[in-house]
C-alpha atoms as a PDB file:
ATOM      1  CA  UNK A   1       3.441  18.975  13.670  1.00  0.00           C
ATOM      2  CA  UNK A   2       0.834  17.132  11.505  1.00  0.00           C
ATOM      3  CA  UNK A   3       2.128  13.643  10.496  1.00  0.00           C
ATOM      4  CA  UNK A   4       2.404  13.539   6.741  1.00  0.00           C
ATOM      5  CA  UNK A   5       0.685  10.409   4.774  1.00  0.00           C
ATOM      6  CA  UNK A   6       2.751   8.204   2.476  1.00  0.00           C
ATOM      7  CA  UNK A   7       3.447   8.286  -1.057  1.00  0.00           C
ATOM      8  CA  UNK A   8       0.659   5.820  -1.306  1.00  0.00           C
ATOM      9  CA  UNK A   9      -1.792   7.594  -3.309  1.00  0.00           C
ATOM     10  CA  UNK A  10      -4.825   5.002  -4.676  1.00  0.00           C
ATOM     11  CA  UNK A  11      -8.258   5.934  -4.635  1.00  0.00           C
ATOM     12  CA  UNK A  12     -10.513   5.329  -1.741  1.00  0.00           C
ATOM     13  CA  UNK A  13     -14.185   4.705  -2.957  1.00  0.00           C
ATOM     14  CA  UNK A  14     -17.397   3.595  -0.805  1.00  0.00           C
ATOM     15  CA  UNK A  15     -18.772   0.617  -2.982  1.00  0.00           C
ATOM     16  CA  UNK A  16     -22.555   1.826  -1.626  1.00  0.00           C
ATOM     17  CA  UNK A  17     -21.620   4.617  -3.849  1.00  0.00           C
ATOM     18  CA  UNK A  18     -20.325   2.615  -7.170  1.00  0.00           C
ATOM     19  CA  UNK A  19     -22.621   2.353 -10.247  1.00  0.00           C
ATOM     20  CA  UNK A  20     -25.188  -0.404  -9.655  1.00  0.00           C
ATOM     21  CA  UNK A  21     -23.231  -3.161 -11.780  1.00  0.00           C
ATOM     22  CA  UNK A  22     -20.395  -2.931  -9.730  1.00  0.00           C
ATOM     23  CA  UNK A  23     -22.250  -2.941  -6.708  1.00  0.00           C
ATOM     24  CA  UNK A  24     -23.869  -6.087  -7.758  1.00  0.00           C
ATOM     25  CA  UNK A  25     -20.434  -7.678  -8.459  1.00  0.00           C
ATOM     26  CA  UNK A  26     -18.881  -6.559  -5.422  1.00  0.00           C
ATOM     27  CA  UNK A  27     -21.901  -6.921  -3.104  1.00  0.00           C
ATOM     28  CA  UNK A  28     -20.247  -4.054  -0.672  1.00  0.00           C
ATOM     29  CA  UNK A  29     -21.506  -4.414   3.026  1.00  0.00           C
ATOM     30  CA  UNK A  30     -23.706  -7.389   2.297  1.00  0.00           C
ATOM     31  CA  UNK A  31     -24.091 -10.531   4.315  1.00  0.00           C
ATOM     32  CA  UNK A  32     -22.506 -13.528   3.027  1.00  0.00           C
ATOM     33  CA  UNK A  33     -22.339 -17.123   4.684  1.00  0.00           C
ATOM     34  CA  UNK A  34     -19.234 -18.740   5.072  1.00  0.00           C
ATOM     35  CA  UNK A  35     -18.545 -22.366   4.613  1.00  0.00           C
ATOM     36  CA  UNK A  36     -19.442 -23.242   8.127  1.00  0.00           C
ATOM     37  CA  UNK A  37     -23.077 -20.705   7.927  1.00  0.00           C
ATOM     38  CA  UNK A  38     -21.378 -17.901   9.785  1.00  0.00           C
ATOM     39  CA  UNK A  39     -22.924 -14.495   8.379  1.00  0.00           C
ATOM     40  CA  UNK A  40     -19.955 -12.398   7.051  1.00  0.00           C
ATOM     41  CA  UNK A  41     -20.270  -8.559   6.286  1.00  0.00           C
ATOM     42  CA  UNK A  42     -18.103  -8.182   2.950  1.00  0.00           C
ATOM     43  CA  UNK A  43     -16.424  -5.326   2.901  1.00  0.00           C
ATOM     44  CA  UNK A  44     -17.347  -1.825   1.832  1.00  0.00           C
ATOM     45  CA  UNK A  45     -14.449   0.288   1.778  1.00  0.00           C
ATOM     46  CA  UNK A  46     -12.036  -0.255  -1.634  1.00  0.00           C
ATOM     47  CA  UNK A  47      -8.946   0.688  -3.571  1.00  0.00           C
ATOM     48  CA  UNK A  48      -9.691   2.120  -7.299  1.00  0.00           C
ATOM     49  CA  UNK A  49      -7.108   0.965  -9.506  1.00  0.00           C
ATOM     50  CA  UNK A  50      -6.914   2.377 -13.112  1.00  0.00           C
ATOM     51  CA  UNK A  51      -4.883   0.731 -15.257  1.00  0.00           C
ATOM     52  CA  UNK A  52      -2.536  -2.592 -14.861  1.00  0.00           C
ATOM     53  CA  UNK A  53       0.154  -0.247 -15.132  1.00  0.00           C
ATOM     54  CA  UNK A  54      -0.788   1.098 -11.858  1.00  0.00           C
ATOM     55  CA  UNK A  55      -1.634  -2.039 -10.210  1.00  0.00           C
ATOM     56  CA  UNK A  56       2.255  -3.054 -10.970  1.00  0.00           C
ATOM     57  CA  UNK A  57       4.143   0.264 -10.162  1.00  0.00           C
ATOM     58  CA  UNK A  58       1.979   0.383  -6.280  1.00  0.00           C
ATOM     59  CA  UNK A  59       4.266  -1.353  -3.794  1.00  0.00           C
ATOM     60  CA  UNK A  60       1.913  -2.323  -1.051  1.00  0.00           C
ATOM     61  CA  UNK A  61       4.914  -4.040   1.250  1.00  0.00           C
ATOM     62  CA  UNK A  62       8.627  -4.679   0.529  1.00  0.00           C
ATOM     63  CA  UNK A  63       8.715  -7.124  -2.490  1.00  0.00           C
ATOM     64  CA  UNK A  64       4.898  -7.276  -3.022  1.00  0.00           C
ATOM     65  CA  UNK A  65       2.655  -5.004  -5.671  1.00  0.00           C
ATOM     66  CA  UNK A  66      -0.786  -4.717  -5.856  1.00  0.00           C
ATOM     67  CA  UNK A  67      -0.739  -6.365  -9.437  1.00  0.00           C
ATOM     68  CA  UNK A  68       0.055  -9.829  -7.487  1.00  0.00           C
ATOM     69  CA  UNK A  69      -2.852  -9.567  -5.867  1.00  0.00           C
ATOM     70  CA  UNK A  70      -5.612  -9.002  -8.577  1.00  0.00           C
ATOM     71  CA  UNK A  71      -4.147 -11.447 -10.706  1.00  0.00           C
ATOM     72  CA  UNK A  72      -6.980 -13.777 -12.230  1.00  0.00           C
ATOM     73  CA  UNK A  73      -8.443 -15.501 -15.271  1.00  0.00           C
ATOM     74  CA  UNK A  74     -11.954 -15.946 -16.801  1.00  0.00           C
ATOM     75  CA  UNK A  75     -13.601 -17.181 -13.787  1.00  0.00           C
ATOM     76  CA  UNK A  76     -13.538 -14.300 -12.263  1.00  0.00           C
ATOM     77  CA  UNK A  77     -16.505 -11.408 -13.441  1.00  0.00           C
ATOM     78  CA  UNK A  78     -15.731  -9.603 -16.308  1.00  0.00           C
ATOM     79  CA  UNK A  79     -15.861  -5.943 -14.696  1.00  0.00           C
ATOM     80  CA  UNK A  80     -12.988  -7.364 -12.677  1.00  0.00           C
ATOM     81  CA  UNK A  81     -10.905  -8.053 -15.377  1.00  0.00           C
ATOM     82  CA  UNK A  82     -11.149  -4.685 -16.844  1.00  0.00           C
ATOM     83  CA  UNK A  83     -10.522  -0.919 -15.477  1.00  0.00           C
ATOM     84  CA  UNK A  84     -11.002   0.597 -13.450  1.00  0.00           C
ATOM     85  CA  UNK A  85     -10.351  -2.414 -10.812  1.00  0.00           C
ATOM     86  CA  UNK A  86     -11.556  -2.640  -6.971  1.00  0.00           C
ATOM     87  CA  UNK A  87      -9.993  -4.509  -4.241  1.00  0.00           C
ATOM     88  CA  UNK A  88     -10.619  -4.122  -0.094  1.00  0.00           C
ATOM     89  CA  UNK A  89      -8.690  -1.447   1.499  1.00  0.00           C
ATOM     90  CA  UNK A  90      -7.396  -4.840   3.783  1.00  0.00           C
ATOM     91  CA  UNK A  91      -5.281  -5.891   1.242  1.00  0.00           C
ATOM     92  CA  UNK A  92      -2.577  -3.410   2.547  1.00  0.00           C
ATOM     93  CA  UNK A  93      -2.647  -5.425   5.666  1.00  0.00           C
ATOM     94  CA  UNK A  94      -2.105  -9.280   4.171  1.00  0.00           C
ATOM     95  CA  UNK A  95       0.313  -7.831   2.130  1.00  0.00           C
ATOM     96  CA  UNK A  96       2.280  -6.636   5.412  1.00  0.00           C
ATOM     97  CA  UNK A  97       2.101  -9.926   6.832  1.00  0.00           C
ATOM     98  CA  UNK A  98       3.170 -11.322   3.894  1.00  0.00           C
ATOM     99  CA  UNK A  99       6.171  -9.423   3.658  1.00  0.00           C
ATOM    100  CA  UNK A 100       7.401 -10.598   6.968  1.00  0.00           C
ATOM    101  CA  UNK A 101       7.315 -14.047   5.563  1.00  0.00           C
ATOM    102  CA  UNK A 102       9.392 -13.298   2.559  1.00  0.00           C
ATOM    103  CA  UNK A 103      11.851 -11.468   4.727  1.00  0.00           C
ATOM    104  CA  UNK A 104      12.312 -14.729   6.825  1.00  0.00           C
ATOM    105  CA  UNK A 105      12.700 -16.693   3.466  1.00  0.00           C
ATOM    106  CA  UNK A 106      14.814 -14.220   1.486  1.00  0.00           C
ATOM    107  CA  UNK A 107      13.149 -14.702  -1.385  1.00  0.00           C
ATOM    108  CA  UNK A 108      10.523 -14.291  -4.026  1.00  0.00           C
ATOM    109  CA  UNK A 109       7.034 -15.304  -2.816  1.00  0.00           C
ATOM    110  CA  UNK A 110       5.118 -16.101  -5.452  1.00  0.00           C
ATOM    111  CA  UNK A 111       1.061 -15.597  -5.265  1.00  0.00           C
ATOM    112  CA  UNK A 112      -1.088 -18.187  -7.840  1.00  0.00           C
ATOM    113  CA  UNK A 113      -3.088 -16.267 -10.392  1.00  0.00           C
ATOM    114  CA  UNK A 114      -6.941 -16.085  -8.501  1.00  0.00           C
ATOM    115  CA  UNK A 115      -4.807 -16.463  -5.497  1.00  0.00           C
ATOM    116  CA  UNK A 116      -5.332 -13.343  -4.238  1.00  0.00           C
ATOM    117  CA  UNK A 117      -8.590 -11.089  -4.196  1.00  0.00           C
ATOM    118  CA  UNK A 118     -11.233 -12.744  -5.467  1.00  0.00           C
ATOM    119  CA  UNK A 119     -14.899 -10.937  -6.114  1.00  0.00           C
ATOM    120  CA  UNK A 120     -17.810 -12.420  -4.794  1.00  0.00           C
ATOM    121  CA  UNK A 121     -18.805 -12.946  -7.902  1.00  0.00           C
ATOM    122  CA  UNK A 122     -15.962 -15.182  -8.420  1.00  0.00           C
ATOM    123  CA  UNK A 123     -16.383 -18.664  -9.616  1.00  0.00           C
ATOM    124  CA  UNK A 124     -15.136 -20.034  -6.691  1.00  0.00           C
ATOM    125  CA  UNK A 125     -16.731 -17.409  -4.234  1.00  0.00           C
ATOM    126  CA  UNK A 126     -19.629 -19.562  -3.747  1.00  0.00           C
ATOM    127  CA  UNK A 127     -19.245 -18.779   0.025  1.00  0.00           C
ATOM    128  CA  UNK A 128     -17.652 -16.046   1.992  1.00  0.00           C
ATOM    129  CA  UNK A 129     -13.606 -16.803   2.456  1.00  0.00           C
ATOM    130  CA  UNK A 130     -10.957 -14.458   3.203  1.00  0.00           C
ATOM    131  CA  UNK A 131     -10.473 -14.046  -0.363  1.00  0.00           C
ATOM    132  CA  UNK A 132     -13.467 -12.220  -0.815  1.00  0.00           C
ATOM    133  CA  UNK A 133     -12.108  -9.606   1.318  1.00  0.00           C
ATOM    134  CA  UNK A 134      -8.714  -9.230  -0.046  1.00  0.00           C
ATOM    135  CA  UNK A 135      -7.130 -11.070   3.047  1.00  0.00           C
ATOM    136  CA  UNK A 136      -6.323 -13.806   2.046  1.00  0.00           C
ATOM    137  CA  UNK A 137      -3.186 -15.699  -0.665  1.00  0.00           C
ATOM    138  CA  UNK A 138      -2.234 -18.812  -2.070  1.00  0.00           C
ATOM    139  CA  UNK A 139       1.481 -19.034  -2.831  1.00  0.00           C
ATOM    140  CA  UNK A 140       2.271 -21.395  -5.368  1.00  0.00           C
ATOM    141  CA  UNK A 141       6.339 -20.866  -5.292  1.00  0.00           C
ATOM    142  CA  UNK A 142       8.399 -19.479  -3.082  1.00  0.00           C
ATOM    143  CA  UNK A 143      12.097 -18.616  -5.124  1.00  0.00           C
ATOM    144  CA  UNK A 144      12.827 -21.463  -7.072  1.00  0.00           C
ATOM    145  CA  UNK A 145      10.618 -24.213  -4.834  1.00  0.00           C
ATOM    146  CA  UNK A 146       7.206 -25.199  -6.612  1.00  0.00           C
ATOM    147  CA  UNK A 147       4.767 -26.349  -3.806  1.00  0.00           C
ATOM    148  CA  UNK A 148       3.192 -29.117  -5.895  1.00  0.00           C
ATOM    149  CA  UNK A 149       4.061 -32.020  -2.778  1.00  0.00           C
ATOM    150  CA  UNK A 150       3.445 -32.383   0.968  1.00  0.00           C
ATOM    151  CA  UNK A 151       7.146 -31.941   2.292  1.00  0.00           C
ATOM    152  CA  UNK A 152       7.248 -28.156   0.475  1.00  0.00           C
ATOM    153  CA  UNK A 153       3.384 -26.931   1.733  1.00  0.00           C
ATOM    154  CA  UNK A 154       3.950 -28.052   5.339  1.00  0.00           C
ATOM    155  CA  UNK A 155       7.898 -26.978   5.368  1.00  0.00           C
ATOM    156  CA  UNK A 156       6.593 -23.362   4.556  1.00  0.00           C
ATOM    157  CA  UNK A 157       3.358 -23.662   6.482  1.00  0.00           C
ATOM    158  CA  UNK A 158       5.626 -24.107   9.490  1.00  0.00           C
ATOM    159  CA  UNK A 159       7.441 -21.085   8.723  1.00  0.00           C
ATOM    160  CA  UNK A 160       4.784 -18.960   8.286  1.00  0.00           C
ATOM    161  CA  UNK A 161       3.447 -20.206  11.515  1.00  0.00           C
ATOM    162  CA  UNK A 162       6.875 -19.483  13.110  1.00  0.00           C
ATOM    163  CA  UNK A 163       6.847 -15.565  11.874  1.00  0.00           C
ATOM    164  CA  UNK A 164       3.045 -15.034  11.717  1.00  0.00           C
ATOM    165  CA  UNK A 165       1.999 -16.782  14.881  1.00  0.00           C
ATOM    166  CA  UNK A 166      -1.930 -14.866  14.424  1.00  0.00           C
ATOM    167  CA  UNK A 167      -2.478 -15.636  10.599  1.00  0.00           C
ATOM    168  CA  UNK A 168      -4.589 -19.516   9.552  1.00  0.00           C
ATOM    169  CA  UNK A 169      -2.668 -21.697   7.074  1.00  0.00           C
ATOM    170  CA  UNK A 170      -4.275 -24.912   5.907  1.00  0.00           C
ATOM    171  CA  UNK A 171      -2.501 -27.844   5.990  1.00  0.00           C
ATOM    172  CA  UNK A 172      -1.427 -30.084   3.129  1.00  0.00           C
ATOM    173  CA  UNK A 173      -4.781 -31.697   1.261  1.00  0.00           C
ATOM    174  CA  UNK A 174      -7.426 -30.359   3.945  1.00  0.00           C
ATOM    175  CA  UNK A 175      -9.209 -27.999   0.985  1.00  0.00           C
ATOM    176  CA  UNK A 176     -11.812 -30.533  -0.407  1.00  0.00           C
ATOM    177  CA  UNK A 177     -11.692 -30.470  -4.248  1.00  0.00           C
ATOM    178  CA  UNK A 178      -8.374 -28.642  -4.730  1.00  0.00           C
ATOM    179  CA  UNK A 179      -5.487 -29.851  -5.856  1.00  0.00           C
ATOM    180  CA  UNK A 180      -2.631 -29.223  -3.502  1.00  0.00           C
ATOM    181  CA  UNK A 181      -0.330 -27.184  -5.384  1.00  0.00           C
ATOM    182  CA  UNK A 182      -0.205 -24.364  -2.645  1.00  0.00           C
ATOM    183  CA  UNK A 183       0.267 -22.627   0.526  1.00  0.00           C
ATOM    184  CA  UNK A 184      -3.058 -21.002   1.350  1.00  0.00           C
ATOM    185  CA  UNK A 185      -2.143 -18.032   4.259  1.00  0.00           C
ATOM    186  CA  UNK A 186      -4.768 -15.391   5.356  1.00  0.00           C
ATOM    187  CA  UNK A 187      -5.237 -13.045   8.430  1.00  0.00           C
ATOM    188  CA  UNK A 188      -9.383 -13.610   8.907  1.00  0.00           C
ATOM    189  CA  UNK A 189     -12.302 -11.804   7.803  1.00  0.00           C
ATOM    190  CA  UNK A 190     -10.575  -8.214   8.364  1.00  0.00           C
ATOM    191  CA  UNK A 191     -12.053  -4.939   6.582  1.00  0.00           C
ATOM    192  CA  UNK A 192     -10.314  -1.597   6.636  1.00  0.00           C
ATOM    193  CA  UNK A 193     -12.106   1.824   7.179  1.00  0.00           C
ATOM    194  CA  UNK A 194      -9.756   4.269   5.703  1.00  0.00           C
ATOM    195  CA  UNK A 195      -9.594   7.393   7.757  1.00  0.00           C
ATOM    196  CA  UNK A 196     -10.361   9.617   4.516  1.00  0.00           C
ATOM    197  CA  UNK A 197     -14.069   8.147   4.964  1.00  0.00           C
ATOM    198  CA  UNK A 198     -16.720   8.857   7.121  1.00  0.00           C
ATOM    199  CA  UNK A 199     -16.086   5.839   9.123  1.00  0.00           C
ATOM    200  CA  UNK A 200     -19.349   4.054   9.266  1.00  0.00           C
ATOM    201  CA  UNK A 201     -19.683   0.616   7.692  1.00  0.00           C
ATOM    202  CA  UNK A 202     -22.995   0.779   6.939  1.00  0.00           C
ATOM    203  CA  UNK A 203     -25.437  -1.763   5.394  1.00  0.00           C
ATOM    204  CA  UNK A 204     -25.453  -3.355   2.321  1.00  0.00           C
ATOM    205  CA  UNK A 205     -28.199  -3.970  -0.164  1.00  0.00           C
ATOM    206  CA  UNK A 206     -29.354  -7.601   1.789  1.00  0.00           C
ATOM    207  CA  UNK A 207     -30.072  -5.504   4.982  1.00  0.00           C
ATOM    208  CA  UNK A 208     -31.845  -2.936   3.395  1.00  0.00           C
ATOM    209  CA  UNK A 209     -34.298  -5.180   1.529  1.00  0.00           C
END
């Protein structure tokens, strides 16, 4: 008997494959440095999402849609503010985590607007981060706490530590530049190979120049 997939129905695309502006927004399978000069392969494999509308009814984990995770503003690049949408097939796995973490609080857990995936054409996706491939969140609020002060980031931070023993948190005031007014949580530079594709990652534009 053939196991049956979910009711989770999004459309897997191979960003080698996507018209050549989106490929130059999303920069699938290309080599990015992170902040320390590691060479990160960003991923290839992504989610098409339609219409906001979509992006709000998709439950990716208990109490967490995919809208909360493409949330952003200006700064990020204008074919990611309009539809169709891409984020990392990977984004089903932070979400996951995630979840765990609200069922430990009990609560809503609240992600900050550019919080969630960010392109690399982002305005702050200067370097590679876990943001770039959809695995990595800031929460800004979790139920009725704001975490605008040092007692609320490293009270949550601890429980998120407790539950998800494997994921990185950064500790209060230790992103240079930011202003601490959240709990940044991610599970490392993960991609996702969905098993509908042909399984290769491939190379990306920088590797083929």
């Amino acid at each position: 008997m053939c196991n049956e997939y979910s009711k989770f129905s999004l459309k897997v695309v191979d960003g080698l494959e996507l018209s050549e502006p989106y490929r130059r927004v999303l920069k699938p399978g290309e080599l990015l440095k992170d902040k320390n000069g590691r060479l990160r392969r960003l991923p290839r494999y992504f989610y098409e999402i339609d219409s906001w509308q979509t992006a709000r009814e998709t439950v990716l984990a208990p109490g967490f849609s995919l809208w909360e995770f493409i949330n952003v503003d200006v700064r990020e690049a204008e074919l990611q503010r309009l539809f169709p949408r891409y984020v990392p097939c990977a984004v089903t796995l932070l979400a996951a985590h995630l979840a765990l973490f609200r069922q430990r609080v009990n609560t809503y857990v609240h992600i900050a607007a550019n919080g969630g995936y960010r392109s690399p054409s982002h305005y702050f996706s200067d370097v590679a981060n876990t943001h770039t491939f959809g695995t990595g969140a800031n929460i800004y609020r979790v139920g009725n706490d704001y975490l605008v002060d040092e007692e609320k980031i490293e009270y949550y931070r601890k429980i998120v530590q407790d539950v998800l023993p494997a994921t990185w948190t950064l500790p209060y005031g230790t992103e240079p530049g930011c202003t601490p007014d959240h709990l940044h949580v991610d599970i490392g530079f993960v991609t996702l190979v969905p098993p509908e594709t042909t399984g290769e990652e491939g190379q990306g534009e920088a590797d083929r120049k």
